[in-house]
C-alpha atoms as a PDB file:
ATOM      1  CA  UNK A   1     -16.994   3.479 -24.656  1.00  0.00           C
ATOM      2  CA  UNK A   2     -15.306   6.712 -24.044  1.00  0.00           C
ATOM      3  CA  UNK A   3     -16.049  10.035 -25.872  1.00  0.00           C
ATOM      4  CA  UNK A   4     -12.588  10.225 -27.770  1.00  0.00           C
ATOM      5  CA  UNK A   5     -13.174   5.973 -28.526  1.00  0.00           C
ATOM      6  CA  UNK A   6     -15.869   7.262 -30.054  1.00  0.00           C
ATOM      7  CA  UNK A   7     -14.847  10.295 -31.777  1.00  0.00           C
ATOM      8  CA  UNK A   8     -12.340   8.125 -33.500  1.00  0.00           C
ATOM      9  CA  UNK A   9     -14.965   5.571 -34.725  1.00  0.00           C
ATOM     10  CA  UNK A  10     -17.133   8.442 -36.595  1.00  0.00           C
ATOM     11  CA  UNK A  11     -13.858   9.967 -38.119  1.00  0.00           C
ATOM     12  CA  UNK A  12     -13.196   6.443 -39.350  1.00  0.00           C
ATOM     13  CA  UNK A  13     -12.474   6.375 -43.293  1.00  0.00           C
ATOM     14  CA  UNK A  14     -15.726   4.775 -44.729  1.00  0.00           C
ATOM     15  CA  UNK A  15     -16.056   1.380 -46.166  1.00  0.00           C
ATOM     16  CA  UNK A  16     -14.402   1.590 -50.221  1.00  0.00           C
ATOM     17  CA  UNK A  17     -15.597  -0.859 -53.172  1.00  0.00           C
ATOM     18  CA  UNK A  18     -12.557  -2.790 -52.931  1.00  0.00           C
ATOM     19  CA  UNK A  19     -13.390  -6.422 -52.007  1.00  0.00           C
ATOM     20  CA  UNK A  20     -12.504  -8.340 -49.697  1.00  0.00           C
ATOM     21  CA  UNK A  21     -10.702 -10.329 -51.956  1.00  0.00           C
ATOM     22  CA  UNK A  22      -8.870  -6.999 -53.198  1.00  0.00           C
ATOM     23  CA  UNK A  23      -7.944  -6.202 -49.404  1.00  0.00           C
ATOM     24  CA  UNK A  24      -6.668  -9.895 -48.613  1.00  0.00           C
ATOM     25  CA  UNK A  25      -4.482  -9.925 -51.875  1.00  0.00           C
ATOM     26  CA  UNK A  26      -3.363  -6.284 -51.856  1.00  0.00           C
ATOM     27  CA  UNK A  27      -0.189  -5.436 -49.553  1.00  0.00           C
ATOM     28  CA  UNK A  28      -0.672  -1.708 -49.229  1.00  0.00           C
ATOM     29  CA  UNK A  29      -1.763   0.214 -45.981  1.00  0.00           C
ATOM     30  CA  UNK A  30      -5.191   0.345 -45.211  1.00  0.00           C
ATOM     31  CA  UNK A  31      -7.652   2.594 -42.920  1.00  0.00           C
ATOM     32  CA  UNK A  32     -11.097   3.546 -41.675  1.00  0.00           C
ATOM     33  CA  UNK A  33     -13.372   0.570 -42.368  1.00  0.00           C
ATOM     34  CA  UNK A  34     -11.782  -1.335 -44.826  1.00  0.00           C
ATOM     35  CA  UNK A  35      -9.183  -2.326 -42.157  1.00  0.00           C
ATOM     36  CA  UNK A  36     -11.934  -3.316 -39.644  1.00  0.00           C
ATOM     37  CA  UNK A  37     -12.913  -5.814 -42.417  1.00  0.00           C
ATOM     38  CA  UNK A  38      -9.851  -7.183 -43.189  1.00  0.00           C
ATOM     39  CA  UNK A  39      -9.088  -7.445 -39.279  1.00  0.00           C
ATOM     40  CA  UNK A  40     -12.510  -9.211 -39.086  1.00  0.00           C
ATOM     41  CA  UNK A  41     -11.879 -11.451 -41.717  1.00  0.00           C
ATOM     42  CA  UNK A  42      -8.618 -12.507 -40.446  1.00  0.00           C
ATOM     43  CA  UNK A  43      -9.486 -12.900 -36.949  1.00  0.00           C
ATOM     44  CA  UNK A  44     -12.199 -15.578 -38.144  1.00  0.00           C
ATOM     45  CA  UNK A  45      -9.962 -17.361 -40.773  1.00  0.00           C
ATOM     46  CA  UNK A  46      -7.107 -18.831 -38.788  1.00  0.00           C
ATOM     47  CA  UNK A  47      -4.867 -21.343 -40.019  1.00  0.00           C
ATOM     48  CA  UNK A  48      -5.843 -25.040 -39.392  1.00  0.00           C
ATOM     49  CA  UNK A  49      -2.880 -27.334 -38.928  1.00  0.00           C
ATOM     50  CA  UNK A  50      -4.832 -30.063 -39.743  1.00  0.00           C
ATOM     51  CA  UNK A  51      -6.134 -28.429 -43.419  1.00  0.00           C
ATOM     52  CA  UNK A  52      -3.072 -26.189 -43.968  1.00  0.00           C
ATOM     53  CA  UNK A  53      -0.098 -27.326 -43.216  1.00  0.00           C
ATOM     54  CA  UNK A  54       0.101 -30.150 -46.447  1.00  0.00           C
ATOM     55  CA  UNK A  55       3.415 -29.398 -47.633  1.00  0.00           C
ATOM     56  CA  UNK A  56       6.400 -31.326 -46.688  1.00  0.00           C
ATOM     57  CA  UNK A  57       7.672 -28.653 -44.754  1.00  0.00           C
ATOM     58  CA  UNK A  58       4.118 -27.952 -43.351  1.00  0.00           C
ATOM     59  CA  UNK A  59       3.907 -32.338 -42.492  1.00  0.00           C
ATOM     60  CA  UNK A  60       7.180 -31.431 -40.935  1.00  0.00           C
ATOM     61  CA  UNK A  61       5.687 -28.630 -38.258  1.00  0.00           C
ATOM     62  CA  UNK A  62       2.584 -30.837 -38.220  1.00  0.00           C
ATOM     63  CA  UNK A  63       4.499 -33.823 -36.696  1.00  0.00           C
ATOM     64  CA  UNK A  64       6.407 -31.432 -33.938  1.00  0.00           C
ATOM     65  CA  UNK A  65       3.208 -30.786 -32.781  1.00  0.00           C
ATOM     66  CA  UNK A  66       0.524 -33.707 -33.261  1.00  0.00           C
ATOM     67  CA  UNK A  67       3.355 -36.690 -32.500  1.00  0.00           C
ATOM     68  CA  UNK A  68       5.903 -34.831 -30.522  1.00  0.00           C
ATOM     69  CA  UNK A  69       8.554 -35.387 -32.964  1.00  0.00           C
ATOM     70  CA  UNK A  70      10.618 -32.109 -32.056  1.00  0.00           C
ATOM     71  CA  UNK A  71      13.702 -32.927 -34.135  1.00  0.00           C
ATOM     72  CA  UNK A  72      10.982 -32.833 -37.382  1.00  0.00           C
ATOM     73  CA  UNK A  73      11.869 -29.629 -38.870  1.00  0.00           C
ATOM     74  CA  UNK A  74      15.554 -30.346 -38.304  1.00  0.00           C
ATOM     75  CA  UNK A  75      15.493 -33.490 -40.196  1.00  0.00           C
ATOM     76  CA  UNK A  76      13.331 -31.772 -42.417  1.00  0.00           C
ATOM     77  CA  UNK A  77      16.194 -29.130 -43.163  1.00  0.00           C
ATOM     78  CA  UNK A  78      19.065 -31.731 -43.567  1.00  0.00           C
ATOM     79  CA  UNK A  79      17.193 -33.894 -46.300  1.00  0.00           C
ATOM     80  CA  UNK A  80      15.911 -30.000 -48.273  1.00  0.00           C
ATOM     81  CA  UNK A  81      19.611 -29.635 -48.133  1.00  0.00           C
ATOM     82  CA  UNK A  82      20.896 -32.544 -49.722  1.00  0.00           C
ATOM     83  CA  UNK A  83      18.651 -32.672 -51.872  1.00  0.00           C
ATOM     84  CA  UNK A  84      19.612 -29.289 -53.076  1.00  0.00           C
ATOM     85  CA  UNK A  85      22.940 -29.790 -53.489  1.00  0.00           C
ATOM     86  CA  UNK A  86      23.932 -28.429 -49.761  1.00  0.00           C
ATOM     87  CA  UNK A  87      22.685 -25.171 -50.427  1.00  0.00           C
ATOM     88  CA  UNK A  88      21.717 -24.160 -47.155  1.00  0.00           C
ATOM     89  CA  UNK A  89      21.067 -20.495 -48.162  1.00  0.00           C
ATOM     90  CA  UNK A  90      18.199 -21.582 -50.844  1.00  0.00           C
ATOM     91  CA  UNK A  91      16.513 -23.737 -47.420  1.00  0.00           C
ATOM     92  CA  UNK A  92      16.687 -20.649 -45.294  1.00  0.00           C
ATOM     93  CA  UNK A  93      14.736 -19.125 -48.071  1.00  0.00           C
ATOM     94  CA  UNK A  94      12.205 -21.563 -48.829  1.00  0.00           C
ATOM     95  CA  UNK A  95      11.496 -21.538 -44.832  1.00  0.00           C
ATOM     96  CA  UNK A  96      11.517 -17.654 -45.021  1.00  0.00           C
ATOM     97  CA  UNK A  97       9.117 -17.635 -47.985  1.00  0.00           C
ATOM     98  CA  UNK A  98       7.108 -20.112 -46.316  1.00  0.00           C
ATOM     99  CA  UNK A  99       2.931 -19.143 -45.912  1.00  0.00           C
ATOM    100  CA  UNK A 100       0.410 -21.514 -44.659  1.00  0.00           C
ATOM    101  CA  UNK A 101      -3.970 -20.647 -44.515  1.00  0.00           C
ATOM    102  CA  UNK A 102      -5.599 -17.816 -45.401  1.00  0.00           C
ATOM    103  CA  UNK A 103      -3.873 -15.011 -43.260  1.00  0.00           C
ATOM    104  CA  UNK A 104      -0.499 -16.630 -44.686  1.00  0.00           C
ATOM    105  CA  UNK A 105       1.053 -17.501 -41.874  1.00  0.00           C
ATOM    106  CA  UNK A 106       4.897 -17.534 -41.414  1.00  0.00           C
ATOM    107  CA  UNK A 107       6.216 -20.305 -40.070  1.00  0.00           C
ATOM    108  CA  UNK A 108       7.303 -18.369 -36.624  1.00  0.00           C
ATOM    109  CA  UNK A 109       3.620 -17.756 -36.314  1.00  0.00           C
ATOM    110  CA  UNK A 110       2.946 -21.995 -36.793  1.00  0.00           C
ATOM    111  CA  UNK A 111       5.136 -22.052 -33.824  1.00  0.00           C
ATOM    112  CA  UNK A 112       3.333 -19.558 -31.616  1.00  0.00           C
ATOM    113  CA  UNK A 113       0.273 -21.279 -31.293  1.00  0.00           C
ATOM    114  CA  UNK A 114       1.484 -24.710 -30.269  1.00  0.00           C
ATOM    115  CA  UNK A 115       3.350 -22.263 -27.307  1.00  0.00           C
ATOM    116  CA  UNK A 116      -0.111 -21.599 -26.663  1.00  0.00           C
ATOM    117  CA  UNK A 117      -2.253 -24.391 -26.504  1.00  0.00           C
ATOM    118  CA  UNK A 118       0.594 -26.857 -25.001  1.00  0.00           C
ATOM    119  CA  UNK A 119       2.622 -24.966 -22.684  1.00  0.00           C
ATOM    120  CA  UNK A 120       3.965 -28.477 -20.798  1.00  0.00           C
ATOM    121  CA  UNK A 121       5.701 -28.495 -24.202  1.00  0.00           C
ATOM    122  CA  UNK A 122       7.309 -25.176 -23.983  1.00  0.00           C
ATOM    123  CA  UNK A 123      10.556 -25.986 -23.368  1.00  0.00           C
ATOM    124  CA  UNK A 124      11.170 -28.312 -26.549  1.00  0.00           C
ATOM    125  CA  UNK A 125       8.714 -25.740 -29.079  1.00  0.00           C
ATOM    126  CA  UNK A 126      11.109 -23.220 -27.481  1.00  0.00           C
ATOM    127  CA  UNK A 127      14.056 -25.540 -29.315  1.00  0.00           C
ATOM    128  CA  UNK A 128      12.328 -25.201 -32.305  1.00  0.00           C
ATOM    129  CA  UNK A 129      12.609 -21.839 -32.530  1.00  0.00           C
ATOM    130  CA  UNK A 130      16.133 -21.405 -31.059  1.00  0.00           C
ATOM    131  CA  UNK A 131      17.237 -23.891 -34.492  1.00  0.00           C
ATOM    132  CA  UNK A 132      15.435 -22.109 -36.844  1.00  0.00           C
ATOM    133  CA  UNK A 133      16.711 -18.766 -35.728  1.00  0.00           C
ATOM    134  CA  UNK A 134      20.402 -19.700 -34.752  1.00  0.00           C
ATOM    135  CA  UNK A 135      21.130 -22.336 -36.731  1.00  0.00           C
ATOM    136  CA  UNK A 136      19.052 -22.075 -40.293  1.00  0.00           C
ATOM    137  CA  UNK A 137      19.206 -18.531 -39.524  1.00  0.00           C
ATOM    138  CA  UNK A 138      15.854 -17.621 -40.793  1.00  0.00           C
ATOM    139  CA  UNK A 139      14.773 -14.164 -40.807  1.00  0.00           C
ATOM    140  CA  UNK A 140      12.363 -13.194 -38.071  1.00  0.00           C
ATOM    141  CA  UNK A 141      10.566 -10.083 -40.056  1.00  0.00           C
ATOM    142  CA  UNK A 142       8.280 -12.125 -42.136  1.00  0.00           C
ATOM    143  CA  UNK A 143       4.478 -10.419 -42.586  1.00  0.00           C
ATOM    144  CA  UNK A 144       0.917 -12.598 -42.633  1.00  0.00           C
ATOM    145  CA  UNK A 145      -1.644 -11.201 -44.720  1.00  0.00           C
ATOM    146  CA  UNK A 146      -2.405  -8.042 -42.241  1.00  0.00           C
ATOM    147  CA  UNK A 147       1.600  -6.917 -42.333  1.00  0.00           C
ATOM    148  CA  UNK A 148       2.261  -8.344 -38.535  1.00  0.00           C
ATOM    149  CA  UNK A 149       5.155  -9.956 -37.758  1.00  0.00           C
ATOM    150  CA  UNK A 150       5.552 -13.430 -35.021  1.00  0.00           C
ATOM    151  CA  UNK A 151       6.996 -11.023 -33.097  1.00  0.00           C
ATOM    152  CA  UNK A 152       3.891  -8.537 -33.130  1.00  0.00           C
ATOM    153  CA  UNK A 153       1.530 -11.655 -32.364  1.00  0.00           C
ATOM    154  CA  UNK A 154       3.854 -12.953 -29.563  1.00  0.00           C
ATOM    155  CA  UNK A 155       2.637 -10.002 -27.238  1.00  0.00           C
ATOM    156  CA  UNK A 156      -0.352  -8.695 -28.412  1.00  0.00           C
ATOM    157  CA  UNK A 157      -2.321 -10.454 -26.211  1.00  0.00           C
ATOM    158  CA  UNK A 158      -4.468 -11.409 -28.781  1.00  0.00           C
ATOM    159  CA  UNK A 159      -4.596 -14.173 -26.913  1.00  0.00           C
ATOM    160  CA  UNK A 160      -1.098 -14.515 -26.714  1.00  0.00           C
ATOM    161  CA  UNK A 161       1.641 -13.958 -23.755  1.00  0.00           C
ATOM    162  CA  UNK A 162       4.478 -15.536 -24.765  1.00  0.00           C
ATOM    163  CA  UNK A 163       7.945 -13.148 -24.085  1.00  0.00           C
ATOM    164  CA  UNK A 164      10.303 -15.680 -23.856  1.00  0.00           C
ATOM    165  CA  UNK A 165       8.937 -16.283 -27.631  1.00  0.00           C
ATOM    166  CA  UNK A 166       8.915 -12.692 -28.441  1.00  0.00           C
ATOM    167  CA  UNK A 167      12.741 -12.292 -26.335  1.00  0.00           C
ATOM    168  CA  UNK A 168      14.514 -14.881 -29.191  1.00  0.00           C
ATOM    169  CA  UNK A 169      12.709 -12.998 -31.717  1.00  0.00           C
ATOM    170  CA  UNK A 170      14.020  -9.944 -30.541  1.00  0.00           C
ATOM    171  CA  UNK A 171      17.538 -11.208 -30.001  1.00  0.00           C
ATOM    172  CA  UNK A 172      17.595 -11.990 -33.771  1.00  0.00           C
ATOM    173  CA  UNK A 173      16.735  -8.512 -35.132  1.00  0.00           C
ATOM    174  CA  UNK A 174      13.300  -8.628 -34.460  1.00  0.00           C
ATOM    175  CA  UNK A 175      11.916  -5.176 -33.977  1.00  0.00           C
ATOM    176  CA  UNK A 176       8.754  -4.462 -31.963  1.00  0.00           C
ATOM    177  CA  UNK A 177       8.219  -0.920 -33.967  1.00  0.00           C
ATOM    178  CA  UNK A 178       7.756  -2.817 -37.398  1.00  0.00           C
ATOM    179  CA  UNK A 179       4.169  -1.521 -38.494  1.00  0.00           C
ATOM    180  CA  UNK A 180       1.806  -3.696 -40.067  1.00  0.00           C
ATOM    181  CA  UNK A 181      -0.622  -2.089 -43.039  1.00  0.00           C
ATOM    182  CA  UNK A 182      -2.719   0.146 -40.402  1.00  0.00           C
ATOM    183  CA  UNK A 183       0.924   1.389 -39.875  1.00  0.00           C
ATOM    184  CA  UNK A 184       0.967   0.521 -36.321  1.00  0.00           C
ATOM    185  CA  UNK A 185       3.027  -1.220 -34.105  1.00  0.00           C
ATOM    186  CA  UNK A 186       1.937  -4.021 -31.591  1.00  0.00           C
ATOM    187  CA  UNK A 187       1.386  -1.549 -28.856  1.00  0.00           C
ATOM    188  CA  UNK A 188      -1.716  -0.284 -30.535  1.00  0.00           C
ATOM    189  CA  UNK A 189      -3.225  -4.078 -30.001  1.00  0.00           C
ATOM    190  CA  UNK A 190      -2.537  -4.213 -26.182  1.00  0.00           C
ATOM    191  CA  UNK A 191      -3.695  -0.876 -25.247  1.00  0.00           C
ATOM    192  CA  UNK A 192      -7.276  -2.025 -26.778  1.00  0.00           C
ATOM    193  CA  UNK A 193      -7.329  -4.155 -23.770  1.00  0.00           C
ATOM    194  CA  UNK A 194      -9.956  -7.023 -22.777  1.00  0.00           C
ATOM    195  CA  UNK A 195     -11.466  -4.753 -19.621  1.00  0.00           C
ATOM    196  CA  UNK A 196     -13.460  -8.108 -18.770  1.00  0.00           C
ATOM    197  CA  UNK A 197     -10.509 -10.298 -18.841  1.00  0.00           C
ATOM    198  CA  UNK A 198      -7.206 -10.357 -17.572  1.00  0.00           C
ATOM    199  CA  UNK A 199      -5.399  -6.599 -17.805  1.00  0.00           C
ATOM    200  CA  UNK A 200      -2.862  -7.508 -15.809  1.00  0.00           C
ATOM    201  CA  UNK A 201      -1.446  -8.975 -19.254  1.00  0.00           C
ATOM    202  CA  UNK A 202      -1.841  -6.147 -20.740  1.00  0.00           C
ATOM    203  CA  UNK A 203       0.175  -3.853 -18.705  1.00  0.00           C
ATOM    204  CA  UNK A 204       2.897  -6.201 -18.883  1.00  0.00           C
ATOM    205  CA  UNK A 205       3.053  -6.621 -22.159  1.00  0.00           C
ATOM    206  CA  UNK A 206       3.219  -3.127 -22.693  1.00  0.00           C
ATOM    207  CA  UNK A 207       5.802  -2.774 -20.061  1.00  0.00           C
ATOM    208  CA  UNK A 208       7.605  -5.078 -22.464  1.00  0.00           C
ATOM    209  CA  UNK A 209       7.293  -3.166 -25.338  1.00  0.00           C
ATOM    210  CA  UNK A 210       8.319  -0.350 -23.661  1.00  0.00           C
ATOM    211  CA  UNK A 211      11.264  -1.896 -22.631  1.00  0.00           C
ATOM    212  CA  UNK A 212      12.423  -3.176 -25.671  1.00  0.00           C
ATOM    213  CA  UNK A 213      12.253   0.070 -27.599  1.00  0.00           C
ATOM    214  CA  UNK A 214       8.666   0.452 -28.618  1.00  0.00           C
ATOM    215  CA  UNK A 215       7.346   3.959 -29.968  1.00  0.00           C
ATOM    216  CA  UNK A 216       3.961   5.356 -28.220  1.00  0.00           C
ATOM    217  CA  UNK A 217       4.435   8.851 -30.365  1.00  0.00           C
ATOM    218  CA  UNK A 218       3.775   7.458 -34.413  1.00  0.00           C
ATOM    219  CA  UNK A 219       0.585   7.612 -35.845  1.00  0.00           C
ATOM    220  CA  UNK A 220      -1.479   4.995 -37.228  1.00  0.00           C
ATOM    221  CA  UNK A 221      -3.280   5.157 -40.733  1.00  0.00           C
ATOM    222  CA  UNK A 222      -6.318   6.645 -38.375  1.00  0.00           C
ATOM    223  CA  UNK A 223      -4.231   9.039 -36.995  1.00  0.00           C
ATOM    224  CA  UNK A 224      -4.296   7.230 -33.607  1.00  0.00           C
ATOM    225  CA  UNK A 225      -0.812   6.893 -31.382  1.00  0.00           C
ATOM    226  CA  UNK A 226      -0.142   4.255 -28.598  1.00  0.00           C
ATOM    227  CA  UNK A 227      -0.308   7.397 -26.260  1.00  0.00           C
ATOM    228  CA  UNK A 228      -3.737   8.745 -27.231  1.00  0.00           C
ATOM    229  CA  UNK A 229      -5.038   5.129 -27.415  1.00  0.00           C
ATOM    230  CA  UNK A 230      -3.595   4.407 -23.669  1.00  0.00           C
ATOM    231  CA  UNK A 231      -4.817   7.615 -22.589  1.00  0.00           C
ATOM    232  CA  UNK A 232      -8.729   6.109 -23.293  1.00  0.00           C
ATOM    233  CA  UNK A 233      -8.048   3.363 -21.497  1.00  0.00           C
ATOM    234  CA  UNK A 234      -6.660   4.880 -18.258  1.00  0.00           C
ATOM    235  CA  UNK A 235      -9.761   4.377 -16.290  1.00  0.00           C
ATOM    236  CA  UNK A 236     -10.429   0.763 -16.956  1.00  0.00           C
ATOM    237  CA  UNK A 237      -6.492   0.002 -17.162  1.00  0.00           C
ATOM    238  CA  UNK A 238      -4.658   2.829 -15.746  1.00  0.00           C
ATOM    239  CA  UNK A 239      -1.082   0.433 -15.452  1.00  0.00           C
ATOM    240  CA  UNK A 240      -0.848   0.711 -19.128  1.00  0.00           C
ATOM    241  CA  UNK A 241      -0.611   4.432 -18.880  1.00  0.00           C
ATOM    242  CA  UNK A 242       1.784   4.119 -15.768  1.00  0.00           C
ATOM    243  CA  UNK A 243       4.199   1.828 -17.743  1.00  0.00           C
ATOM    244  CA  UNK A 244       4.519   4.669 -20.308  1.00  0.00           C
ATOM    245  CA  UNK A 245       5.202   7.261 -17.798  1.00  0.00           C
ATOM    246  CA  UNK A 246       8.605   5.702 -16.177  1.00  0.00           C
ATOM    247  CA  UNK A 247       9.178   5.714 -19.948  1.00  0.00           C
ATOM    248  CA  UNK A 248      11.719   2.696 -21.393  1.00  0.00           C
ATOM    249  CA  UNK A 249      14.256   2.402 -18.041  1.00  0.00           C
ATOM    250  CA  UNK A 250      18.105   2.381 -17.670  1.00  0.00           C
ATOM    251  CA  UNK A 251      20.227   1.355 -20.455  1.00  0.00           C
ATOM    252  CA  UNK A 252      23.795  -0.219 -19.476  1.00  0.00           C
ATOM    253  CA  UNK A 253      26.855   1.756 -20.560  1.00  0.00           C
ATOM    254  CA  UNK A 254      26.566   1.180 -24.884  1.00  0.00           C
ATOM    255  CA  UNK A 255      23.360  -0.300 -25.286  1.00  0.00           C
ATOM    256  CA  UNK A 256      21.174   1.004 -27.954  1.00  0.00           C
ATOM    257  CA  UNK A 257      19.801   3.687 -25.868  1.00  0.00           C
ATOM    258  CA  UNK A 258      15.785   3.143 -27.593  1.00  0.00           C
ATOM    259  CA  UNK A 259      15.706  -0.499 -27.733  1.00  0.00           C
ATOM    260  CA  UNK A 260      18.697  -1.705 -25.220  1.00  0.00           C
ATOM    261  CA  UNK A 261      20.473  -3.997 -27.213  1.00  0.00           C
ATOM    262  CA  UNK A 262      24.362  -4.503 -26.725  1.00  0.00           C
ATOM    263  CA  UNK A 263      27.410  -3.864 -29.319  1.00  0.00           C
ATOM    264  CA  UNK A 264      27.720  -7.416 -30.358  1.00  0.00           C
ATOM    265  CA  UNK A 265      28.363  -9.666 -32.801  1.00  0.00           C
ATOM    266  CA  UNK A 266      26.881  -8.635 -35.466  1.00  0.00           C
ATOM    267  CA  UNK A 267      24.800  -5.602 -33.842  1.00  0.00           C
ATOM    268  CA  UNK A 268      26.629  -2.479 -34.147  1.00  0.00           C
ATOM    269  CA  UNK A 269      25.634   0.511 -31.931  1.00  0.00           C
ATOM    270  CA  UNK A 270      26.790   3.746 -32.863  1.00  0.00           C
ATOM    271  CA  UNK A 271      26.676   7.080 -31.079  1.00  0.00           C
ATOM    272  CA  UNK A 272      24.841   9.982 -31.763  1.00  0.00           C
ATOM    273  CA  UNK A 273      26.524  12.380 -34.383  1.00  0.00           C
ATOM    274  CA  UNK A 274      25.959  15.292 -32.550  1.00  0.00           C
ATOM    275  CA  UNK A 275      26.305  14.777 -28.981  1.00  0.00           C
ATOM    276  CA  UNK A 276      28.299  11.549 -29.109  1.00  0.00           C
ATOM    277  CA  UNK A 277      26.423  10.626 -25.983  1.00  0.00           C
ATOM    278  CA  UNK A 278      23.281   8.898 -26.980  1.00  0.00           C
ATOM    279  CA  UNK A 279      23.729   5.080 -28.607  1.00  0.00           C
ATOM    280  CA  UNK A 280      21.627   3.930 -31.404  1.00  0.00           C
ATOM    281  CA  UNK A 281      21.464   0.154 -33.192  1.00  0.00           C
ATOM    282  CA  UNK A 282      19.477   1.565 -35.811  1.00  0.00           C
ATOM    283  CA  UNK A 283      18.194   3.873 -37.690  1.00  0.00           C
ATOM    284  CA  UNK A 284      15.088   3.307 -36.629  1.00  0.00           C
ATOM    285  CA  UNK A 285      15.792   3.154 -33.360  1.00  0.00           C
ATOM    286  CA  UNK A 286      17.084   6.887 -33.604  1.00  0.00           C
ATOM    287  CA  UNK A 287      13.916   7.944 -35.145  1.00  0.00           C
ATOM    288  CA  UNK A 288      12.091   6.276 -32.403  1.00  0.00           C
ATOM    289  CA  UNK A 289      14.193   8.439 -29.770  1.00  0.00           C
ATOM    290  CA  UNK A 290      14.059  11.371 -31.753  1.00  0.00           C
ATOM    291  CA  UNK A 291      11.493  13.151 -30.266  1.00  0.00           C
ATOM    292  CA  UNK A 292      12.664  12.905 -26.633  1.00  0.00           C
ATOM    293  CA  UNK A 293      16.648  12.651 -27.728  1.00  0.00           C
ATOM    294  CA  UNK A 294      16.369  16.713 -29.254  1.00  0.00           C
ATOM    295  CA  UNK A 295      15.384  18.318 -26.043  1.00  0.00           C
ATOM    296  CA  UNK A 296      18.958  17.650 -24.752  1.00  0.00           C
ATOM    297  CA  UNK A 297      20.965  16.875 -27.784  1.00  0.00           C
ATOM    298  CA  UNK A 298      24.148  19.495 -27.555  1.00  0.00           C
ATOM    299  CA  UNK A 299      27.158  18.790 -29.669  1.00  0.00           C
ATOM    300  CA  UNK A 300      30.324  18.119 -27.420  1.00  0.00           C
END
């Protein structure tokens, strides 16, 4: 381990007397060690398809991926919506508010895994997703029990790769800078890269991050960023810290100029107040490009 890995670890808020219990059921941020418990817990208490998912809705998941029947959670969807009078709106809600196991798992995240373990299957889990999101229109920003969103887990490489996943999320509003309750972002779980497995992953999935917007500059509820984490890691994996130095690439003419997205439909990209030359989705996103953005903001 490096000296500043290190350094980090013994300035580490100590374990509190909150149980574990406390931690799982509370939805505040947490630091020091009683986030490396909840992390441990979590990462050892994954959701079992086969024990969780007993619910209609869940039976409905369960048979996309057990008997193939990909058209489950669509049928699924039409009978919740007769049955409620064709409220469509109340569905999409009852899907959003969905949580299966012990980390709560959104029903995104039920999806990921099946990516995972059958990827001959890709294409039709891939239709899945594409209904849920375009068609029931259910939110992609949903939180497990640790604050991460599908999106989060879809490149975190932790163990899983998946960016055509991660890209619909995305295209629906999904935002890679959302901060789960260490208050960091995704990019703080690929930089702490496997340096006896594949790191080639890692550097891409950071590259996609980048990409799509990610911040490297906020601070987590150790008071670690992306870059300082990165930096550690240079000598085992120095293509993570490469992909942050060419920074987020060209943006076409309007895009968001943080996260790239284009002026349409419903995504609205305005320009920057003072300068009228930078393009933000968000407000977040303009946070996000704040820091770099003021060096040559000058009003027109």
């Amino acid at each position: 381990m490096s000296a500043n890995f290190m350094r980090m670890l013994q300035n580490m808020a100590p374990r509190t007397n909150r149980t574990l219990e406390d931690l799982r059921n509370a939805d505040g941020e947490l630091s020091g060690m009683d986030g490396m418990e909840l992390r441990g817990w979590a990462y050892q208490s994954p959701t079992v398809p086969s024990r969780d998912l007993t619910d209609p809705l869940g039976k409905a998941l369960l048979a996309v991926f057990k008997d193939g029947q990909f058209n489950a959670v669509q049928k699924y969807v039409e009978a919740r919506t007769a049955e409620l009078g064709g409220d469509g709106a109340a569905v999409r809600n009852e899907l959003y508010d969905a949580r299966w196991g012990p980390t709560r798992t959104t029903i995104y995240n039920v999806l990921l895994p099946a990516l995972h373990a059958m990827p001959a299957k890709k294409h039709e889990l891939l239709g899945v997703t594409r209904y849920l999101v375009n068609d029931v229109k259910v939110p992609v920003d949903g939180k497990d029990v640790m604050g991460c969103t599908s999106l989060y887990w879809a490149i975190s490489t932790k163990p899983y790769v998946q960016p055509e996943f991660a890209q619909i999320l995305f295209d629906a509003g999904g935002s890679l800078n959302s901060k789960n309750r260490f208050n960091s972002t995704v990019a703080s779980e690929i930089a702490q890269a496997d340096v006896n497995g594949d790191t080639a992953k890692s550097v891409d999935m950071m590259k996609f991050y980048m990409e799509h917007g990610g911040d490297v500059e906020g601070r987590d509820t150790d008071g670690m960023t992306v870059k300082m984490l990165v930096e550690m890691m240079r000598e085992k994996v120095p293509g993570m810290a490469e992909v942050i130095g060419r920074g987020r690439g060209p943006r076409a003419e309007g895009d968001c100029t943080t996260c790239g997205r284009s002026p349409t439909g419903e995504n609205k990209v305005s320009a920057c107040g003072k300068c009228k030359t930078a393009r933000y989705c968000s407000q977040e996103c303009q946070r996000v490009d704040w820091k770099a953005h003021k060096r040559t903001c000058t009003a027109v």
